[in-house]
C-alpha atoms as a PDB file:
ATOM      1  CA  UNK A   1      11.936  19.889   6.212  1.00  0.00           C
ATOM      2  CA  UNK A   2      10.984  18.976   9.735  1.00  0.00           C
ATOM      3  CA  UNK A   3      13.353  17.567  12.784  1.00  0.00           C
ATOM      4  CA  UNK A   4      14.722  14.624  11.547  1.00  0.00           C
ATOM      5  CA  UNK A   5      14.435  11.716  13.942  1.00  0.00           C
ATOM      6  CA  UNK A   6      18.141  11.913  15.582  1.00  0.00           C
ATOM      7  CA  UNK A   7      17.665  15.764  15.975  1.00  0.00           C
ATOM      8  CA  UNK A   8      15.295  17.024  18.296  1.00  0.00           C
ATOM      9  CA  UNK A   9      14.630  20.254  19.647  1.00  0.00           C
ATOM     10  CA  UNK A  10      13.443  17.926  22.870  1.00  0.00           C
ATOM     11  CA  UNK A  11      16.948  16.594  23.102  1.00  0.00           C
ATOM     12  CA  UNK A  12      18.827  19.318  22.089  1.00  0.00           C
ATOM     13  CA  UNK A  13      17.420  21.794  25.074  1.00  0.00           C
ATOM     14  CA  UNK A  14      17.002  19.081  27.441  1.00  0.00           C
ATOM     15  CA  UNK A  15      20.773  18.743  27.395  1.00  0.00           C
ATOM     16  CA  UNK A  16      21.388  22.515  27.422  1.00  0.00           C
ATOM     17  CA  UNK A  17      19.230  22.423  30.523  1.00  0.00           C
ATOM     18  CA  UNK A  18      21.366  19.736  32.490  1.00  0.00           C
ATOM     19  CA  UNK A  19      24.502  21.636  31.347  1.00  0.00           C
ATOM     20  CA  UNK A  20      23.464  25.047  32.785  1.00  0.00           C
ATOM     21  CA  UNK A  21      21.934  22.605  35.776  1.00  0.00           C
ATOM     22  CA  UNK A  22      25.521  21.358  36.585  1.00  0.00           C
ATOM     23  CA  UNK A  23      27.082  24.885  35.607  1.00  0.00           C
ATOM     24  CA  UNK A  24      24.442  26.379  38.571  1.00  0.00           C
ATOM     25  CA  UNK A  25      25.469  23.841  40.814  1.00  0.00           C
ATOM     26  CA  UNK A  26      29.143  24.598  40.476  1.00  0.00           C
ATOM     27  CA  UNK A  27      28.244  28.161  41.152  1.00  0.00           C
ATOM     28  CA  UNK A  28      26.482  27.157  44.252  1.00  0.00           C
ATOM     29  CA  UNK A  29      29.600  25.548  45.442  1.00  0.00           C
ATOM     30  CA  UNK A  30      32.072  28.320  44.976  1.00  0.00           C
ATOM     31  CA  UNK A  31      29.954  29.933  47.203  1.00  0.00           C
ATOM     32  CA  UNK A  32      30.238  28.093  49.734  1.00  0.00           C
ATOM     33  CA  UNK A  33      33.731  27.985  49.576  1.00  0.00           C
ATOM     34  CA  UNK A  34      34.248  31.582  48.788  1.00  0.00           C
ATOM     35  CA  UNK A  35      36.542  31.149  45.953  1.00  0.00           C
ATOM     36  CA  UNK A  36      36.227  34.639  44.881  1.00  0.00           C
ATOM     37  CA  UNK A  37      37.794  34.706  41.385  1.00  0.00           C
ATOM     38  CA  UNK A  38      36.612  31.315  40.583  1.00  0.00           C
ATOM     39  CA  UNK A  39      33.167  32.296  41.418  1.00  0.00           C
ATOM     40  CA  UNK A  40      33.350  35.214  39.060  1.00  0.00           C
ATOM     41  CA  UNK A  41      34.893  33.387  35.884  1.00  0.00           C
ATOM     42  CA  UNK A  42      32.434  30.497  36.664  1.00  0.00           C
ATOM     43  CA  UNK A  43      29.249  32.955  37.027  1.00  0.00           C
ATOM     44  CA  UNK A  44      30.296  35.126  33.778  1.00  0.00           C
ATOM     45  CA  UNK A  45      30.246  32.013  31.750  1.00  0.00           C
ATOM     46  CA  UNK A  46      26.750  30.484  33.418  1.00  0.00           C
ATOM     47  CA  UNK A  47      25.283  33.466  32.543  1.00  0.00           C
ATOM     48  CA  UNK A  48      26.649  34.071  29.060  1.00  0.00           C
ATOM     49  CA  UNK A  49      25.426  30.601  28.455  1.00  0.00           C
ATOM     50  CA  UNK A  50      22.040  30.845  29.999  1.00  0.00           C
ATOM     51  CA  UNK A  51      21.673  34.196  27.702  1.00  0.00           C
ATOM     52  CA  UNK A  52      22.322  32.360  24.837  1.00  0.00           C
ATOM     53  CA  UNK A  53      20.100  29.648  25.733  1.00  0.00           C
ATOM     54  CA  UNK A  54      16.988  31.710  26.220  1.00  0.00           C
ATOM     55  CA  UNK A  55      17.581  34.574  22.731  1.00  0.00           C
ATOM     56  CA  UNK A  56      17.891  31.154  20.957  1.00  0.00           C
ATOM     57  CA  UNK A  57      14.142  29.852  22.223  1.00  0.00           C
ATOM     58  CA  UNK A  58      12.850  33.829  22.151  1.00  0.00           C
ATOM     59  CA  UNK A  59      14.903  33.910  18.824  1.00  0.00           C
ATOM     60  CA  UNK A  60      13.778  30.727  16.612  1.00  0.00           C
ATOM     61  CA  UNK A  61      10.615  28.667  18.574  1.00  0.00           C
ATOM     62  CA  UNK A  62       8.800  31.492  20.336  1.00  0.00           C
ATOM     63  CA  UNK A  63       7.796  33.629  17.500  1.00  0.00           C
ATOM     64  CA  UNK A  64       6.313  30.231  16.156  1.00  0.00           C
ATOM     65  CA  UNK A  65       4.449  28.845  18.703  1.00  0.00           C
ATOM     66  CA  UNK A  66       3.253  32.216  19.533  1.00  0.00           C
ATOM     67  CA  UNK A  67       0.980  31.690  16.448  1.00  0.00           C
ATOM     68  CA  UNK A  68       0.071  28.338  17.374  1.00  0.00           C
ATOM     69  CA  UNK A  69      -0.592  28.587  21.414  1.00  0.00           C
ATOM     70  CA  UNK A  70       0.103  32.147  22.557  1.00  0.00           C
ATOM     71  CA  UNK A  71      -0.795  31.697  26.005  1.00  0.00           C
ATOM     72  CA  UNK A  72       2.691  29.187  26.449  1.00  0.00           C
ATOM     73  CA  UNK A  73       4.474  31.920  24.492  1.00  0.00           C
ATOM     74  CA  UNK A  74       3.763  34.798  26.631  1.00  0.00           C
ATOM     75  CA  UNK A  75       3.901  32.762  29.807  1.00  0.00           C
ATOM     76  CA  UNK A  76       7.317  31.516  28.497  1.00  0.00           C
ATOM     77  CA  UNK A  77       8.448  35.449  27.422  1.00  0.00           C
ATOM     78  CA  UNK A  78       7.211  36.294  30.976  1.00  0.00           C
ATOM     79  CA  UNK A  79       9.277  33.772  32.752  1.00  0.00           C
ATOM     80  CA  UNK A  80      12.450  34.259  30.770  1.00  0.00           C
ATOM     81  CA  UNK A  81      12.015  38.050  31.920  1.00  0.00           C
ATOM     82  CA  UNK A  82      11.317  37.053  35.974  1.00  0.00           C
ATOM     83  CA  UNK A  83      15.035  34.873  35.197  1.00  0.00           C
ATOM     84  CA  UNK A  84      16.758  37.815  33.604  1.00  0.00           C
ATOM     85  CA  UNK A  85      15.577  39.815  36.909  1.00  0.00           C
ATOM     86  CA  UNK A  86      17.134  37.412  38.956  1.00  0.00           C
ATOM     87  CA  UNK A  87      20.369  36.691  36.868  1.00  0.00           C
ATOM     88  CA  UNK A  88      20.820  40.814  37.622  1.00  0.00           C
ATOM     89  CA  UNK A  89      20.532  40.325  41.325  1.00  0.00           C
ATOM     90  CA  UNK A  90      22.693  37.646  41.754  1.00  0.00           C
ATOM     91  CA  UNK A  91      25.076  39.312  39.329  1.00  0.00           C
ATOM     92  CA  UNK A  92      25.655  41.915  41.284  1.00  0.00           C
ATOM     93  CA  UNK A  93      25.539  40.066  44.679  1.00  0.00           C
ATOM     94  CA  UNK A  94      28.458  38.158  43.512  1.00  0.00           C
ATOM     95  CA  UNK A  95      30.057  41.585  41.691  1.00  0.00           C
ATOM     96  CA  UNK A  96      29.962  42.808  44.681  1.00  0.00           C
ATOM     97  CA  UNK A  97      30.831  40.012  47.305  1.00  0.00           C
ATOM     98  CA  UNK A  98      27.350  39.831  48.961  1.00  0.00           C
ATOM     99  CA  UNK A  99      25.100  37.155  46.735  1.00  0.00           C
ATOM    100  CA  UNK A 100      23.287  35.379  49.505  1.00  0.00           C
ATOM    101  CA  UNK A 101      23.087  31.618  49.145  1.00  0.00           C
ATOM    102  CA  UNK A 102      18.755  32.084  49.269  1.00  0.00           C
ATOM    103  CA  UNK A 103      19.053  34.051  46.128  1.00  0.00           C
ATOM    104  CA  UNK A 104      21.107  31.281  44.511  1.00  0.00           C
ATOM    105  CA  UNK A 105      18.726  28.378  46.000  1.00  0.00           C
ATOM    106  CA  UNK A 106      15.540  30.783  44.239  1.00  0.00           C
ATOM    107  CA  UNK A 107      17.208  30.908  40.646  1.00  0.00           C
ATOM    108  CA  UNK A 108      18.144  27.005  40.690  1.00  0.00           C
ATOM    109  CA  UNK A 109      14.262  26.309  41.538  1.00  0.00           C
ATOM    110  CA  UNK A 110      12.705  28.842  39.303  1.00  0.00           C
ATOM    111  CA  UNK A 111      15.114  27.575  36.488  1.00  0.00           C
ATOM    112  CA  UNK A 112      14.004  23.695  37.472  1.00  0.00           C
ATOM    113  CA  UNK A 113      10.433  24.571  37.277  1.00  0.00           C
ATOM    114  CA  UNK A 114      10.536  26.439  33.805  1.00  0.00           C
ATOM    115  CA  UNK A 115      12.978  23.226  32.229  1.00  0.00           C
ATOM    116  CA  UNK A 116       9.827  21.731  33.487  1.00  0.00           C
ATOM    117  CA  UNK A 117       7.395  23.482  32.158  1.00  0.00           C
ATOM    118  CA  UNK A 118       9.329  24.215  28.411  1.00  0.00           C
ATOM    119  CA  UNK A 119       8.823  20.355  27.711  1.00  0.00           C
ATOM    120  CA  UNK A 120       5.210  20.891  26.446  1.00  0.00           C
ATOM    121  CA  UNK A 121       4.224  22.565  24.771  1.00  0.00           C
ATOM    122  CA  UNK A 122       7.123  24.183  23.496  1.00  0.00           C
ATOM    123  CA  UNK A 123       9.732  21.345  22.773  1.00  0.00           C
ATOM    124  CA  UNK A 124       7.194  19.276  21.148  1.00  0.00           C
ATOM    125  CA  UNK A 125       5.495  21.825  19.366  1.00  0.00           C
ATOM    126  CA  UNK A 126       9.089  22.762  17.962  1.00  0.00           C
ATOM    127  CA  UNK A 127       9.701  19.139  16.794  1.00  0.00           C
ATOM    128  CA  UNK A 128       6.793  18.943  14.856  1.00  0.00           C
ATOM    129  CA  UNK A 129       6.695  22.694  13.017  1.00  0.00           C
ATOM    130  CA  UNK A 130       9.924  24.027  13.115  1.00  0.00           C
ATOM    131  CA  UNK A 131      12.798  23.231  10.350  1.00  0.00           C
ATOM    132  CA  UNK A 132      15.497  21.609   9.854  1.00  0.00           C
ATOM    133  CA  UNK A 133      17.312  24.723   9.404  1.00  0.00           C
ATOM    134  CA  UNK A 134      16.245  26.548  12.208  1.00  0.00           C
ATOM    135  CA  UNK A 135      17.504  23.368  14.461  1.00  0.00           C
ATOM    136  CA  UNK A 136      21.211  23.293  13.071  1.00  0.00           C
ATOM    137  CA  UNK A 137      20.976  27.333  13.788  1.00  0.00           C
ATOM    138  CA  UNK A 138      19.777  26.805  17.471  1.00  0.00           C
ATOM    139  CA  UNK A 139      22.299  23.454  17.976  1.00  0.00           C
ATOM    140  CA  UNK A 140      25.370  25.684  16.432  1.00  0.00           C
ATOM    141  CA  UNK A 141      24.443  28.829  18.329  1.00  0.00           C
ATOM    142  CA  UNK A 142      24.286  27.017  21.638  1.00  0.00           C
ATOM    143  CA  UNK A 143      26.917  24.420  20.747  1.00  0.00           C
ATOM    144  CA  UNK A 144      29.403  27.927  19.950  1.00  0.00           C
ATOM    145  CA  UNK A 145      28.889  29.173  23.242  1.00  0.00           C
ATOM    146  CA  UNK A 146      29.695  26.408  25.287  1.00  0.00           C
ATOM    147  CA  UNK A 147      32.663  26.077  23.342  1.00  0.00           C
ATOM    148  CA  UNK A 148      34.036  29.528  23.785  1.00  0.00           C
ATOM    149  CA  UNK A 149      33.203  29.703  27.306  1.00  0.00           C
ATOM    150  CA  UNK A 150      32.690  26.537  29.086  1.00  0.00           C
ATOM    151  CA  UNK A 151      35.215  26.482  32.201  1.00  0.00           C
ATOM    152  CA  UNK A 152      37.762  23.837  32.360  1.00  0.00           C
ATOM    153  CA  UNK A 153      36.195  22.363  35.812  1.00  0.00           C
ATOM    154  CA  UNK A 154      32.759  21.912  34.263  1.00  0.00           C
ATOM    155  CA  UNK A 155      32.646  19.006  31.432  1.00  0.00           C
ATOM    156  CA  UNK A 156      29.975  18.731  28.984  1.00  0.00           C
ATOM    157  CA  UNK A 157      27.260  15.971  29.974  1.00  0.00           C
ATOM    158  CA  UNK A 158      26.133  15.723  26.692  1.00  0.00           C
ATOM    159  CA  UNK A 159      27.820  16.688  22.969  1.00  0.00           C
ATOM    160  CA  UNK A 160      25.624  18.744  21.013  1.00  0.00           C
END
């Protein structure tokens, strides 16, 4: 059984995009503000979530579409690797008291571009071939780790 038509992968990630979107902003501002242990609660949970985000995709769409266009599947392994890279290097900037605000600015665009670029082919591709099943998986996975570790100071945009 395919996506029905109020459950989309589309809409699903989309959302999970804006959500770590707002989540990176916050970060950005508790930097400028050096609120030190705020900063660090608000970073571990950005990052859990963005994890979770990209081992659903490598877990559930990539291995499909990787059949079907495996030029967008390696491009999209290879750019979930360049943001674990630079997760780790602001991690330990802000570990460590020392993340500079151009490393921040660098993982907000790179992130921007690759929301952009997931839209097609993988989002549609993923509403037309993958199952039902798979999509309640991905939505409860994601959905799980917002709940467990979304700050108080950052609402959800959208429910999933």
């Amino acid at each position: 059984m395919k996506s029905t038509q109020h459950e989309h992968f589309r809409d699903l990630l989309t959302h999970d995009h804006e959500r770590l979107d707002a989540m990176l902003t916050s970060v950005l501002e508790l930097t400028h503000v050096q609120a030190e242990s705020a900063l660090d609660a608000q970073w571990a949970a950005y990052e859990t979530n963005l994890l979770a985000h990209l081992d659903a995709e490598e877990m559930f769409l990539l291995p499909g579409l990787g059949k079907h266009d495996s030029l967008h599947a390696d491009r999209i392994r290879a750019d979930h690797a360049k943001i674990r890279e630079l997760l780790a290097e602001v991690g330990i900037g802000i570990e460590l008291h020392l993340v500079r605000e151009i490393q921040m600015l660098e993982l907000a665009r790179f992130l921007r571009e690759h929301a952009k670029m997931e839209q097609e082919p993988l989002y549609s591709w993923a509403d037309r071939a993958i199952a039902q099943s798979s999509f309640a998986l991905v939505r409860n996975r994601l959905r799980d780790t917002w709940r467990k570790l979304r700050p108080a100071s950052t609402p959800p945009r959208a429910q999933l």
